[in-house]
C-alpha atoms as a PDB file:
ATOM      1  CA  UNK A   1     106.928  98.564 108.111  1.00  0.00           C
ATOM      2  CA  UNK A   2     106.857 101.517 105.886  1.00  0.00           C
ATOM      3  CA  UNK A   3     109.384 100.985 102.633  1.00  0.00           C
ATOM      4  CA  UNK A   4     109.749 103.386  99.482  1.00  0.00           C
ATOM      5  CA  UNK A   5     106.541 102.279  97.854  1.00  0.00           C
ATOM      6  CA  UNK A   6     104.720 103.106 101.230  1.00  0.00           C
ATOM      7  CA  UNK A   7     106.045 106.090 101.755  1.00  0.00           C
ATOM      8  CA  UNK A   8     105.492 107.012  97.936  1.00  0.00           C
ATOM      9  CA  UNK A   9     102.161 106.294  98.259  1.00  0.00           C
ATOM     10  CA  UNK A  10     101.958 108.909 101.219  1.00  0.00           C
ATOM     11  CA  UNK A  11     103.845 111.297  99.421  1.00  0.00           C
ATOM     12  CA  UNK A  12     101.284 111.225  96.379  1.00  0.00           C
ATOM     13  CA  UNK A  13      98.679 111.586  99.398  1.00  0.00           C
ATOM     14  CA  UNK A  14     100.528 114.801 100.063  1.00  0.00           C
ATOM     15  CA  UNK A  15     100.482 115.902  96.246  1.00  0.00           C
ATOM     16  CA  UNK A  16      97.012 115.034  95.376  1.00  0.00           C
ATOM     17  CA  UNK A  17      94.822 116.862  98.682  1.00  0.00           C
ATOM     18  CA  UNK A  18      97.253 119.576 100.564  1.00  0.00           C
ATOM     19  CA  UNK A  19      99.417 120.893  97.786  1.00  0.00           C
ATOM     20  CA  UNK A  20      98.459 124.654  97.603  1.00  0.00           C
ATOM     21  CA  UNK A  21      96.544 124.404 100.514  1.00  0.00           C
ATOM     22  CA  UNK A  22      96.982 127.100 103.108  1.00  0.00           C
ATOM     23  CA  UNK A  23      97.870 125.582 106.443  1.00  0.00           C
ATOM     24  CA  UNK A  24      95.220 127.242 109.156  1.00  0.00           C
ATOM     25  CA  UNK A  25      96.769 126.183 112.418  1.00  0.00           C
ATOM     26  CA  UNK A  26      98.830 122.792 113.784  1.00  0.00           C
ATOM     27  CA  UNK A  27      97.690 121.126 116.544  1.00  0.00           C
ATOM     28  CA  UNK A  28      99.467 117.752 117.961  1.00  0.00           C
ATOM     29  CA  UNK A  29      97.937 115.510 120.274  1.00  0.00           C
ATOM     30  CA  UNK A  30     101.131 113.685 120.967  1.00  0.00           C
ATOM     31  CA  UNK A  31     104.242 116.042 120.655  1.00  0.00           C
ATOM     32  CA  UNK A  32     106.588 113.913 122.058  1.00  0.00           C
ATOM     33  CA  UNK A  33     106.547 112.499 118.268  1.00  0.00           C
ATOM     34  CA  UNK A  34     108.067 116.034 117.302  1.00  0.00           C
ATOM     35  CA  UNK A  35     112.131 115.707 117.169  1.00  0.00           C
ATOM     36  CA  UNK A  36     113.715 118.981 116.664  1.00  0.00           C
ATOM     37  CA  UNK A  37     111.045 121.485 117.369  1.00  0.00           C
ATOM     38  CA  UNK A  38     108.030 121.681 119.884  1.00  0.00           C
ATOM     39  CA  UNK A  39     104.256 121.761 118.700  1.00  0.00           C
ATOM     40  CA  UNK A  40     104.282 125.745 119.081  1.00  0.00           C
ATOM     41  CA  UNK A  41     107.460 126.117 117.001  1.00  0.00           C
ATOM     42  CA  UNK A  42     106.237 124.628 114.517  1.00  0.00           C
ATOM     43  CA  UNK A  43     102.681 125.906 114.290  1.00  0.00           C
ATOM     44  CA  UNK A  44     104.623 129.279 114.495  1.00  0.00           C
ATOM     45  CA  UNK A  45     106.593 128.387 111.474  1.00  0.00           C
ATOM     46  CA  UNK A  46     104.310 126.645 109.001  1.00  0.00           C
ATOM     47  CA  UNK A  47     101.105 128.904 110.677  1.00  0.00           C
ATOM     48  CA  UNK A  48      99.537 130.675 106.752  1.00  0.00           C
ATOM     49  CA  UNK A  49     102.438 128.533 104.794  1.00  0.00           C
ATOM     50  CA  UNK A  50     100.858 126.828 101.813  1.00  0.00           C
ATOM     51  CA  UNK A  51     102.156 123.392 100.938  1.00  0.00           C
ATOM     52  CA  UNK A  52     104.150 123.107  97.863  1.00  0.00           C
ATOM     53  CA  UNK A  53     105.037 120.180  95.889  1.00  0.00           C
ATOM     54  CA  UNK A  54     106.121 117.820  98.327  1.00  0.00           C
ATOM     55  CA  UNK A  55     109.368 115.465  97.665  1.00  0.00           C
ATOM     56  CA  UNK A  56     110.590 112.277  99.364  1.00  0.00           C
ATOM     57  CA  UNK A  57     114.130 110.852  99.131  1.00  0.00           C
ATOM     58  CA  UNK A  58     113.639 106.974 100.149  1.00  0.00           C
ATOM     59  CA  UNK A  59     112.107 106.361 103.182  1.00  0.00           C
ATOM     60  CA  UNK A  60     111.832 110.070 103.513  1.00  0.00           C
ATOM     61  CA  UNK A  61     109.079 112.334 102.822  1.00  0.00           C
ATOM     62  CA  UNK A  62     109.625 115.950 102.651  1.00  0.00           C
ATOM     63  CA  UNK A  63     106.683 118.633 102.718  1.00  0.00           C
ATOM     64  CA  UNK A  64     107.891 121.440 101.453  1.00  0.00           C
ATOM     65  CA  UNK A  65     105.993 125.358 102.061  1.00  0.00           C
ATOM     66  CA  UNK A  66     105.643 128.197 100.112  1.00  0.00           C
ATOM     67  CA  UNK A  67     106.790 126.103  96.778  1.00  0.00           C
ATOM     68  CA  UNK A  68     110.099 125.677  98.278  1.00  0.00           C
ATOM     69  CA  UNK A  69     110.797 129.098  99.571  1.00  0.00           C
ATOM     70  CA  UNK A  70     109.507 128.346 103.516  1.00  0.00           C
ATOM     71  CA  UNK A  71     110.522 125.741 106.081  1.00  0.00           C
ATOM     72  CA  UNK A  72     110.703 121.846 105.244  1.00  0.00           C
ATOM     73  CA  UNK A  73     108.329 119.535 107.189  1.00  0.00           C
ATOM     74  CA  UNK A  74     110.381 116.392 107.556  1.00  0.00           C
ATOM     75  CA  UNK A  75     108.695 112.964 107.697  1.00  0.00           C
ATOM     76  CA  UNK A  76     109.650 109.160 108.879  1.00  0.00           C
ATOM     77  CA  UNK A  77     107.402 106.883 109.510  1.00  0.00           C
ATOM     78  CA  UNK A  78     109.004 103.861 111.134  1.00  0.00           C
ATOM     79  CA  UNK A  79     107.306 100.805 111.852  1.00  0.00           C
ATOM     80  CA  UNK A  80     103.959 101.287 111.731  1.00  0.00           C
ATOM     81  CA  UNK A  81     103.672 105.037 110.687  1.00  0.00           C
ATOM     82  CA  UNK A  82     101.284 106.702 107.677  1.00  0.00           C
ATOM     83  CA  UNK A  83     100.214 110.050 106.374  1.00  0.00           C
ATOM     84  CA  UNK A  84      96.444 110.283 105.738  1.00  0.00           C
ATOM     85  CA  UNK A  85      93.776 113.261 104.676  1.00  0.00           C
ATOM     86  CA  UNK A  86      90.903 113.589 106.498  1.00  0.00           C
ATOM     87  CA  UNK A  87      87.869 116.329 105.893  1.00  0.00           C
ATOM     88  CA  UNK A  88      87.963 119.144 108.833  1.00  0.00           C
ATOM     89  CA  UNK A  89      86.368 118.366 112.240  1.00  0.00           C
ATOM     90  CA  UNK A  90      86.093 114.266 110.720  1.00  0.00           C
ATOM     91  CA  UNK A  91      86.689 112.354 113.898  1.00  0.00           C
ATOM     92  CA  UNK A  92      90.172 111.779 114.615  1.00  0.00           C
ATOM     93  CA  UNK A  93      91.920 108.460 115.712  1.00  0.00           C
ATOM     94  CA  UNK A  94      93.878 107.970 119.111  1.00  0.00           C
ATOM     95  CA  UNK A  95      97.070 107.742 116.805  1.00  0.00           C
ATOM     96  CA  UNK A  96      96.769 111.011 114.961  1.00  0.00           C
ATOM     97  CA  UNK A  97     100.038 112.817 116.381  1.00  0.00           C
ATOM     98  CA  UNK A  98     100.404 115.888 114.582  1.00  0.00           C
ATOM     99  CA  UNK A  99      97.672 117.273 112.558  1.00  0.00           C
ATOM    100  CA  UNK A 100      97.940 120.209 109.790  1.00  0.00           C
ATOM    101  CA  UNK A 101      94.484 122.080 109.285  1.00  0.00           C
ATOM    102  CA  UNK A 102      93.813 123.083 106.033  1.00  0.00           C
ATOM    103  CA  UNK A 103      90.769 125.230 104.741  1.00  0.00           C
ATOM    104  CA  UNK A 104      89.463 122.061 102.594  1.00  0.00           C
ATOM    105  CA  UNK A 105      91.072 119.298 104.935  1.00  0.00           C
ATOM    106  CA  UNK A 106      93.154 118.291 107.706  1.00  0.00           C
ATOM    107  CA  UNK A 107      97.067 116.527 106.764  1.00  0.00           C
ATOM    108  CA  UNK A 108      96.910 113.347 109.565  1.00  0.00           C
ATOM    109  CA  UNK A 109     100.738 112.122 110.873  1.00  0.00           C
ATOM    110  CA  UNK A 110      99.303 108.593 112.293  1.00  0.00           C
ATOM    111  CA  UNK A 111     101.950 106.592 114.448  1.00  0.00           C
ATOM    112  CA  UNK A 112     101.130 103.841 116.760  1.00  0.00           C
ATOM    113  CA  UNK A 113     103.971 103.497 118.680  1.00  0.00           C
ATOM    114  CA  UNK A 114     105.947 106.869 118.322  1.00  0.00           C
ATOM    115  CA  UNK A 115     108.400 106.279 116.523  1.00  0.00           C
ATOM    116  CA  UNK A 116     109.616 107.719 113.490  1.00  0.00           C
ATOM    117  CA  UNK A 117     108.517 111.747 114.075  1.00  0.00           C
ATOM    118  CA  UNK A 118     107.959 114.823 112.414  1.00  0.00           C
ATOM    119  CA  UNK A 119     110.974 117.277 112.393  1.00  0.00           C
ATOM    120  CA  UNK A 120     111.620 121.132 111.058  1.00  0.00           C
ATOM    121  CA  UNK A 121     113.980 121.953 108.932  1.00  0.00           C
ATOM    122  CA  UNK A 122     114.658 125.857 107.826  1.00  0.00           C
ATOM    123  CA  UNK A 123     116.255 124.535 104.387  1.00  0.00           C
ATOM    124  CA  UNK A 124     117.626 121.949 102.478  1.00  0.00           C
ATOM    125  CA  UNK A 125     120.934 122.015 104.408  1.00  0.00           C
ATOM    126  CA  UNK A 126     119.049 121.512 107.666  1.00  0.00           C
ATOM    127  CA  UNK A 127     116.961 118.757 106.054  1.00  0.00           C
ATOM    128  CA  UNK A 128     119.865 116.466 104.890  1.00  0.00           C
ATOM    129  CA  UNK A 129     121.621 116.830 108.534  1.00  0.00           C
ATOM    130  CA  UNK A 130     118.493 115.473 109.628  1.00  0.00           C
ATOM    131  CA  UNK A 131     118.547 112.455 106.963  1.00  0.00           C
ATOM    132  CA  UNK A 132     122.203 111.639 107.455  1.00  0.00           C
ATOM    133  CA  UNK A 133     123.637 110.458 103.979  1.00  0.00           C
ATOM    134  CA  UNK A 134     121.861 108.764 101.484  1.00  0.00           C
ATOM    135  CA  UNK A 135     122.493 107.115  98.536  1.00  0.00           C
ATOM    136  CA  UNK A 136     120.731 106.924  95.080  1.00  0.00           C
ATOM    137  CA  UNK A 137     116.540 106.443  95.736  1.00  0.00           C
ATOM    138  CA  UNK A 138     115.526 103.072  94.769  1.00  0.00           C
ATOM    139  CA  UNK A 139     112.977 103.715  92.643  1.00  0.00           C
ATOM    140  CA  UNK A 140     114.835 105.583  89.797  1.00  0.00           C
ATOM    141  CA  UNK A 141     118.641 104.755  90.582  1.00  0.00           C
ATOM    142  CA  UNK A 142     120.237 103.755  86.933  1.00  0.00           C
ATOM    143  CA  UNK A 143     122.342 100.923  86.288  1.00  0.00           C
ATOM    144  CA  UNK A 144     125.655 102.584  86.390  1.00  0.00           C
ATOM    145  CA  UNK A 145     124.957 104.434  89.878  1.00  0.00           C
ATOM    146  CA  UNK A 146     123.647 100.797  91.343  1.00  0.00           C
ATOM    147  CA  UNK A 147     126.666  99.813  90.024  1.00  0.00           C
ATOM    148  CA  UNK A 148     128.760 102.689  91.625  1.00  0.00           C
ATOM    149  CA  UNK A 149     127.269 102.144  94.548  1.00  0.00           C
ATOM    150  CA  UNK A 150     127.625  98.229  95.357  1.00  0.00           C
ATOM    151  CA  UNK A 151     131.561  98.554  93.797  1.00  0.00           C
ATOM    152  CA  UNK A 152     133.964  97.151  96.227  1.00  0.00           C
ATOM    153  CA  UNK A 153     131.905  95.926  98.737  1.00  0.00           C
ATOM    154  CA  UNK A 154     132.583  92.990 100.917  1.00  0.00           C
ATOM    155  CA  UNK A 155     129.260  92.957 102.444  1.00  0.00           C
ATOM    156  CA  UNK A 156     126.341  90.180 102.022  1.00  0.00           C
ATOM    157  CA  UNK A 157     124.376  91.408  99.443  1.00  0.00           C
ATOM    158  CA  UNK A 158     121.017  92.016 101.649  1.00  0.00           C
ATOM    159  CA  UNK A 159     122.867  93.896 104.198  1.00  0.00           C
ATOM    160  CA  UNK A 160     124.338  96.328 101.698  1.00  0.00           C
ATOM    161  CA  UNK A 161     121.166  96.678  99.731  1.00  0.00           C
ATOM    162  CA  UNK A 162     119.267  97.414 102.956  1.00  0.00           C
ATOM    163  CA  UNK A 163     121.939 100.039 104.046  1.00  0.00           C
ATOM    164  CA  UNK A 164     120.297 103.576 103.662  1.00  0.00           C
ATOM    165  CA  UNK A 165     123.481 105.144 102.727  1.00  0.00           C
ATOM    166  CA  UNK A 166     124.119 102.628 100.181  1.00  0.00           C
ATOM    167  CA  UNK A 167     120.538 102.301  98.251  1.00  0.00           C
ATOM    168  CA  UNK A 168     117.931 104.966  99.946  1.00  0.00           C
ATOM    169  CA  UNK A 169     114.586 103.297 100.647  1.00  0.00           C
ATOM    170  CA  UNK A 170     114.786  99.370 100.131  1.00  0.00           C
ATOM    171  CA  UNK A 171     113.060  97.646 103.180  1.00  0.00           C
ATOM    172  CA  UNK A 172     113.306  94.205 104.436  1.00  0.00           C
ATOM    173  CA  UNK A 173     110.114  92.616 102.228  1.00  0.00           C
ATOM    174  CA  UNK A 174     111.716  94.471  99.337  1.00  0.00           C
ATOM    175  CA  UNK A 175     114.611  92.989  99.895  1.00  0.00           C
ATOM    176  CA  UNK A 176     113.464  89.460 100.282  1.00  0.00           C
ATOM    177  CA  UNK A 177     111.298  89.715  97.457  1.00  0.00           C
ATOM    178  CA  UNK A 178     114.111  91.023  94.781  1.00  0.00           C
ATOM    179  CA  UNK A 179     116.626  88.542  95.942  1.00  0.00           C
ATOM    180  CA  UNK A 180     114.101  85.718  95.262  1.00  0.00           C
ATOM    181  CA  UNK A 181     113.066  87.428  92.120  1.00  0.00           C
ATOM    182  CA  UNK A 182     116.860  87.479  91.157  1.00  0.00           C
ATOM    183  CA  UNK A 183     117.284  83.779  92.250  1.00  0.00           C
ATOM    184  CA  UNK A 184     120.380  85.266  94.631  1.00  0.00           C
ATOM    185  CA  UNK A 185     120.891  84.053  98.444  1.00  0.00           C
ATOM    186  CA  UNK A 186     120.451  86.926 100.404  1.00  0.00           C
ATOM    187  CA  UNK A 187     124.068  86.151 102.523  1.00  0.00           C
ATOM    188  CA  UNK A 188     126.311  86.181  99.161  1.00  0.00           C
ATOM    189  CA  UNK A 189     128.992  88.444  99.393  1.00  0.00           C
ATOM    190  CA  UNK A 190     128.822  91.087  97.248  1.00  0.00           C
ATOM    191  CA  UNK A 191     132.886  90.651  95.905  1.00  0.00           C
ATOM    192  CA  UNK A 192     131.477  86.562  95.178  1.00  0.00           C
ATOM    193  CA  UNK A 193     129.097  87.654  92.730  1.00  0.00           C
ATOM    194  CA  UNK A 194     130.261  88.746  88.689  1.00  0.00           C
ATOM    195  CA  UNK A 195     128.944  91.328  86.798  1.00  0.00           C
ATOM    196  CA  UNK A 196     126.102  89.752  85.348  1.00  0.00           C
ATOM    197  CA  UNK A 197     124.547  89.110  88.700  1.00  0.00           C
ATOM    198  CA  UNK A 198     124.630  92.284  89.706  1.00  0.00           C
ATOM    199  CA  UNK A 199     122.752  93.584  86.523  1.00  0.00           C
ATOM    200  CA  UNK A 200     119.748  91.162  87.203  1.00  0.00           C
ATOM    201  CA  UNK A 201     119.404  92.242  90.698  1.00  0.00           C
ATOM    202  CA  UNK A 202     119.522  95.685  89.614  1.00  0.00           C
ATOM    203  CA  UNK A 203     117.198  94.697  86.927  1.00  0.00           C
ATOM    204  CA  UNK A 204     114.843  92.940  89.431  1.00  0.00           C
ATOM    205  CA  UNK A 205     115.078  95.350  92.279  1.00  0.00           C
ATOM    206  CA  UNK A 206     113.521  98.049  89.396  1.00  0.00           C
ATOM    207  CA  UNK A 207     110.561  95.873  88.647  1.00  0.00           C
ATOM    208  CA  UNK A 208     110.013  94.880  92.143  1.00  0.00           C
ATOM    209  CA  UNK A 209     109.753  98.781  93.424  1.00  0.00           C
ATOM    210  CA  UNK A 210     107.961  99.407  90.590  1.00  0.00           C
ATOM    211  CA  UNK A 211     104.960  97.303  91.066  1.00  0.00           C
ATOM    212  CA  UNK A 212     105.350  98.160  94.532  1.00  0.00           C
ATOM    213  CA  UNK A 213     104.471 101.405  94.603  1.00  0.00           C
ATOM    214  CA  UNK A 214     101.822 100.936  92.030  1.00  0.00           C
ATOM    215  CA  UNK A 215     100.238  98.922  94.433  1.00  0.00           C
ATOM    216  CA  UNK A 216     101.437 101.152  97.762  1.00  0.00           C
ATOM    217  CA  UNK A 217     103.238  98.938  99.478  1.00  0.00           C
ATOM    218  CA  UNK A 218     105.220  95.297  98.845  1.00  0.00           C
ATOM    219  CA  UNK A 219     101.759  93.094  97.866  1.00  0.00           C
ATOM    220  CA  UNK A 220     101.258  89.902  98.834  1.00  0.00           C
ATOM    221  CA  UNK A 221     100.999  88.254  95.416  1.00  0.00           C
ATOM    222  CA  UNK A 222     100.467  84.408  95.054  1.00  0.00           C
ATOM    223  CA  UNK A 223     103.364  84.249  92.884  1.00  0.00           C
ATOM    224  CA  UNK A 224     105.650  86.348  94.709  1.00  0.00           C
ATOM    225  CA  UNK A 225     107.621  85.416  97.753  1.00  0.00           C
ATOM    226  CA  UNK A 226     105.927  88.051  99.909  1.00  0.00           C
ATOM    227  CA  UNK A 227     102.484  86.051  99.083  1.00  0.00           C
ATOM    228  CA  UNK A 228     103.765  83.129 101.091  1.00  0.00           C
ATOM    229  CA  UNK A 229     106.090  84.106 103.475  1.00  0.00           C
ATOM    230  CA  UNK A 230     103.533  84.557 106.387  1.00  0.00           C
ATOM    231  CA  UNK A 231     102.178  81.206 105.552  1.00  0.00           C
ATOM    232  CA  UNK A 232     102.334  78.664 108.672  1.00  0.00           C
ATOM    233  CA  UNK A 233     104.770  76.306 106.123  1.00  0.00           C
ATOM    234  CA  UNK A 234     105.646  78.471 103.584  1.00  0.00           C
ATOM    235  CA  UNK A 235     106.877  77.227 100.594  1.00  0.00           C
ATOM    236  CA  UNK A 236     108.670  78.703  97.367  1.00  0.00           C
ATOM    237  CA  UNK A 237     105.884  79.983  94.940  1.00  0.00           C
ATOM    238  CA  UNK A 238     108.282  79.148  91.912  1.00  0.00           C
ATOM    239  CA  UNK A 239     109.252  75.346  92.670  1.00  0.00           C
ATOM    240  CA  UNK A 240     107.109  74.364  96.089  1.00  0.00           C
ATOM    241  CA  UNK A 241     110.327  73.953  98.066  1.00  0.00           C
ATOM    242  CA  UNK A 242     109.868  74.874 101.604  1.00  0.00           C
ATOM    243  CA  UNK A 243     111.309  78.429 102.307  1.00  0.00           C
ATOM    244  CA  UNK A 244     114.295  78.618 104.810  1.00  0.00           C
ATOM    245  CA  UNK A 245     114.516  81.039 107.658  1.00  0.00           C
ATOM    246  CA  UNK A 246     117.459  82.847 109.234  1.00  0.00           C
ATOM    247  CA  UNK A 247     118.835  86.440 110.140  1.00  0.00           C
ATOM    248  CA  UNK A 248     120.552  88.830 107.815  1.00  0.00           C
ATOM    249  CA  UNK A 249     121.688  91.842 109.293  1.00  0.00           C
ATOM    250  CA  UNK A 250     119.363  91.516 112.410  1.00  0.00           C
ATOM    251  CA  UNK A 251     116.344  90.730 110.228  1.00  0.00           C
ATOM    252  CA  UNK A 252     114.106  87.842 109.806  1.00  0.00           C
ATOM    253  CA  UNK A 253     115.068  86.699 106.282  1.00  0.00           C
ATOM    254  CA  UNK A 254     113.150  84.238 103.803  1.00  0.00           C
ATOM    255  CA  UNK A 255     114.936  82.063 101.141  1.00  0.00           C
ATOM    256  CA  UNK A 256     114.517  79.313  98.488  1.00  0.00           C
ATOM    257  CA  UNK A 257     117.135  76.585  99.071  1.00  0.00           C
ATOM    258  CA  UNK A 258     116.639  75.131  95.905  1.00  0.00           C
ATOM    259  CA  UNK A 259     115.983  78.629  93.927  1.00  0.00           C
ATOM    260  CA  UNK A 260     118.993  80.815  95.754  1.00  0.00           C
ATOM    261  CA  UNK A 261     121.931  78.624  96.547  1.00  0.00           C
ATOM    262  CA  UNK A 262     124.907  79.679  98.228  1.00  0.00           C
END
């Protein structure tokens, strides 16, 4: 499933091959992926609109026009979702759903199983009624903010970092991986755990995206948690203890009994 360092990766996509580029024409071979507009709405509207830098707010991606002065093309990619460039007229695959032609290339929304979508928003204002509230991205959110943020919770501590309007962007696997990182059991309750706790999560969560998105997604490293977690037995890649297995927050969960106690 798409998580910030995913959809980073798509957004730097964006930057690198459409920014500046004049968009031609739209065409989308599966509107019913299109949320708040129809295929010839938004043709109409982004139709000779050149993409500007493009922005993304966790799991969000925005593509901005006319260096911020036209209408926002607002992304979410869901499960299985990603945003590729492809040269004009290169063959296109049965998930392409909405396509932007450039001059120089062609902007690909891919989604296998339609969810997620593609929506229009007129301005910023539009664009955050579309998000809903978010809190601080992951990727840059300071100590003091995380902090802010987490204060006078009751929640276990996966379910609140996983909660888009507390920490914008952080994904099941990121989750998993951080809390093992930290050496924290992903059902403590936030009000159990001191001060000190809380800044090596924080710590660890900033690492964790971090080599995420250099790498584009959460990798499957031998000596992370993500590395085994898929494994028939997995076991802990820090101390060989078999990993536990439960639900957090209706979401398969992986543990270290021995490395995160309760």
């Amino acid at each position: 499933m798409p998580e910030l360092p995913d959809v980073e990766g798509f957004r730097r996509v964006l930057a690198r091959h459409a920014t500046g580029q004049r968009i031609d024409r739209l065409t989308a071979p599966s509107p019913d992926v299109l949320r708040n507009t129809t295929a010839q709405a938004l043709g109409r509207a982004v139709h000779d609109r050149r993409f500007g830098d493009p922005g993304r707010h966790g799991k969000w991606l925005f593509a901005h026009t006319d260096d911020g002065d036209g209408p926002i093309v607002v992304l979410h990619f869901a499960m299985s979702g990603f945003l590729a460039w492809e040269p004009v007229g290169a063959p296109r695959h049965r998930h392409d759903r909405v396509i932007f032609v450039c001059s120089d290339g062609e902007l690909r929304f891919n989604q296998s199983r339609k969810l997620g979508g593609v929506w229009l928003a007129r301005d910023t204002a539009e664009r955050d009624a579309i998000t809903g509230r978010l809190g601080p991205d992951a990727l840059d959110v300071d100590r003091g903010t995380f902090r802010a943020a987490l204060d006078g919770r009751k929640a276990m501590i996966k379910s609140a970092l996983m909660d888009q309007a507390v920490l914008a962007g952080l994904g099941n696997l990121t989750v998993d991986e951080l809390l093992w990182q930290a050496r924290v059991h992903p059902r403590s309750r936030l009000d159990a755990l001191d001060a000190g706790t809380r800044d090596r999560v924080h710590e660890t969560m900033r690492d964790v995206v971090a080599e995420s998105v250099r790498h584009g997604r959460v990798p499957a490293l031998d000596e992370w948690l993500s590395g085994s977690r898929d494994d028939r037995q997995p076991t802990c890649p820090r101390c060989a203890t078999p990993l536990e297995q439960g639900t957090v927050s209706s979401r398969t969960t992986y543990w270290c009994p021995c490395c995160q106690q309760l």
